[in-house]
C-alpha atoms as a PDB file:
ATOM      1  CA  UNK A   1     -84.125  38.426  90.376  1.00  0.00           C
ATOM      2  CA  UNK A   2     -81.362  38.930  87.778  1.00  0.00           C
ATOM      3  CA  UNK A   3     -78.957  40.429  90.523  1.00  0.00           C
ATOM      4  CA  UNK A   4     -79.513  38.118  93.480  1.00  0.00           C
ATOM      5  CA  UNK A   5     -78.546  35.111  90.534  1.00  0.00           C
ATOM      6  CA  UNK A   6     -75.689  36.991  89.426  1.00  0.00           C
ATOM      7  CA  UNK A   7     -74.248  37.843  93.144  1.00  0.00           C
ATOM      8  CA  UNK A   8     -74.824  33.744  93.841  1.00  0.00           C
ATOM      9  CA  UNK A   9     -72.656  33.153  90.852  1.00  0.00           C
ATOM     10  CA  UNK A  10     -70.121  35.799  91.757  1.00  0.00           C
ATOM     11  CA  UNK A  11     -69.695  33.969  95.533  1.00  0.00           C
ATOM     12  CA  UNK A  12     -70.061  30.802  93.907  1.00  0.00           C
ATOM     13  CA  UNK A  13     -66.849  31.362  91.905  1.00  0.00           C
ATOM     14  CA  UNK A  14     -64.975  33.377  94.876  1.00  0.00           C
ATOM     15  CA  UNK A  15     -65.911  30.629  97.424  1.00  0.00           C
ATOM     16  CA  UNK A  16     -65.662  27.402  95.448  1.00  0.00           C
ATOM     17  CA  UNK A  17     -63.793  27.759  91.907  1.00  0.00           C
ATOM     18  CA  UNK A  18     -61.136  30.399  94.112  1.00  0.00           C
ATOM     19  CA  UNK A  19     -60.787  32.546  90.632  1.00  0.00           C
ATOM     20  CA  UNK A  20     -59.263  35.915  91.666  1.00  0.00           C
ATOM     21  CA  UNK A  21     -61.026  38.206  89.178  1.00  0.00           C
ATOM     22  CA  UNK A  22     -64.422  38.008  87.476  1.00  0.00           C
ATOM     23  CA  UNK A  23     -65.421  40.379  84.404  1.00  0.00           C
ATOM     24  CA  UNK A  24     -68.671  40.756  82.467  1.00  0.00           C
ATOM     25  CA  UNK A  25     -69.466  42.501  79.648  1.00  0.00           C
ATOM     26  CA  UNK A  26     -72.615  44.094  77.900  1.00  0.00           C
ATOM     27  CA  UNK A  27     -73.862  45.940  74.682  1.00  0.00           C
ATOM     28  CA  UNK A  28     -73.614  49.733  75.236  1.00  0.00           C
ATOM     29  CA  UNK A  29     -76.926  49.941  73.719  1.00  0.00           C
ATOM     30  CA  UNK A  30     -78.298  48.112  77.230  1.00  0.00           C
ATOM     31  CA  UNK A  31     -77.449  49.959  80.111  1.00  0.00           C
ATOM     32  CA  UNK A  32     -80.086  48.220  81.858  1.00  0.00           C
ATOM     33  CA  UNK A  33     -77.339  45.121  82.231  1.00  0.00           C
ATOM     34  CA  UNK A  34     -74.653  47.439  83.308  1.00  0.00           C
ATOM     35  CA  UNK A  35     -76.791  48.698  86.071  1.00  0.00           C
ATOM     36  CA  UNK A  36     -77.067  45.104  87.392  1.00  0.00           C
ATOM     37  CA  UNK A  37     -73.288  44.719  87.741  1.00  0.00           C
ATOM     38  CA  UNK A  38     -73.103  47.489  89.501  1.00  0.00           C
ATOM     39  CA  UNK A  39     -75.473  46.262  91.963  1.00  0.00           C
ATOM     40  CA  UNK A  40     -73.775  43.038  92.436  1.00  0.00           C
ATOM     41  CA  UNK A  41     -70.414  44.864  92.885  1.00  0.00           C
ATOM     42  CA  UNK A  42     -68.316  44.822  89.812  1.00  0.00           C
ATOM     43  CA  UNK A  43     -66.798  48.313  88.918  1.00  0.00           C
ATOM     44  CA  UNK A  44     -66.859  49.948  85.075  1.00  0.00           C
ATOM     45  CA  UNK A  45     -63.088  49.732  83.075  1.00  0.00           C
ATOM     46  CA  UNK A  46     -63.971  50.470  79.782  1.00  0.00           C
ATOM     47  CA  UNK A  47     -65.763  50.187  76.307  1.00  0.00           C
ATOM     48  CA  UNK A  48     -64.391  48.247  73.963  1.00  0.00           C
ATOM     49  CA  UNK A  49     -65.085  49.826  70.543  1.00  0.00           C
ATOM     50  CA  UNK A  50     -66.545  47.536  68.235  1.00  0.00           C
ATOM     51  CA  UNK A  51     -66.179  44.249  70.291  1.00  0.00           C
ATOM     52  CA  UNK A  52     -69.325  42.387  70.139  1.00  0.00           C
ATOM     53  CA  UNK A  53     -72.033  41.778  67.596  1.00  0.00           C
ATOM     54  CA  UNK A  54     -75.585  40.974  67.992  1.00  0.00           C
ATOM     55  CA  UNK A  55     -78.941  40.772  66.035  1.00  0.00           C
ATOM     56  CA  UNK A  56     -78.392  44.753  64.763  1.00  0.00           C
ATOM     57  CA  UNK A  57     -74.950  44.054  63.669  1.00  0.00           C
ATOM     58  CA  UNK A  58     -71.374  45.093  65.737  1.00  0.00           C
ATOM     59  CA  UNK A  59     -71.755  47.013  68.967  1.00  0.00           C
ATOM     60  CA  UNK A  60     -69.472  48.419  71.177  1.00  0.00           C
ATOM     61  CA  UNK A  61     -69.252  46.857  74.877  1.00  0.00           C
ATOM     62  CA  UNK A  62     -68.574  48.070  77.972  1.00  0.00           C
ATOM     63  CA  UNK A  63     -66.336  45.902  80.185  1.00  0.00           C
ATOM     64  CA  UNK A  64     -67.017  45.529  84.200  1.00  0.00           C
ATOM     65  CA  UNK A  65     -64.633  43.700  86.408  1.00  0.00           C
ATOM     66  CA  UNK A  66     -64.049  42.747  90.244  1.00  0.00           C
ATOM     67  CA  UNK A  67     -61.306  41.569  92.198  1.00  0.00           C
ATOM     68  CA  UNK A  68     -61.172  38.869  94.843  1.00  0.00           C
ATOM     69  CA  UNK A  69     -60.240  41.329  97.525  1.00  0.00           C
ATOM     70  CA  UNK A  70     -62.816  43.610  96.475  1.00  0.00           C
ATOM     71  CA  UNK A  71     -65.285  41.309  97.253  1.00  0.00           C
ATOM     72  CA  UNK A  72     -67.695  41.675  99.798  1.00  0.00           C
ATOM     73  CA  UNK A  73     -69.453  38.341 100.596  1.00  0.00           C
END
């Protein structure tokens, strides 16, 4: 469910809003989300040490990313 949403949202803002890059981001300490932008297509460029914060305090996030003309529709 979570990554056929996501993947309309990702064509939604290819298709419609024409932005040339999308990027997401997620706690380390959830890999579960990770694995979802993955699915949809979005490849891993970092973690950013120290770069969000959530209920258990500041966490370090790891940053995903696609490009228009990686985009597969």
């Amino acid at each position: 469910m979570t990554s056929e949403a996501f993947k309309a949202v990702i064509d939604y803002l290819f298709e419609t809003v024409e932005v040339n890059r999308i990027e997401a981001k997620h706690d380390t300490n959830n890999p579960n989300s990770g694995k979802v932008m993955k699915k949809c297509g979005l490849k891993y460029e970092g973690t950013l040490r120290q770069a969000g914060f959530n209920n258990h305090g500041i966490v370090d996030e790891s940053i995903y990313g696609l490009l228009r003309s990686e985009w597969k529709r």
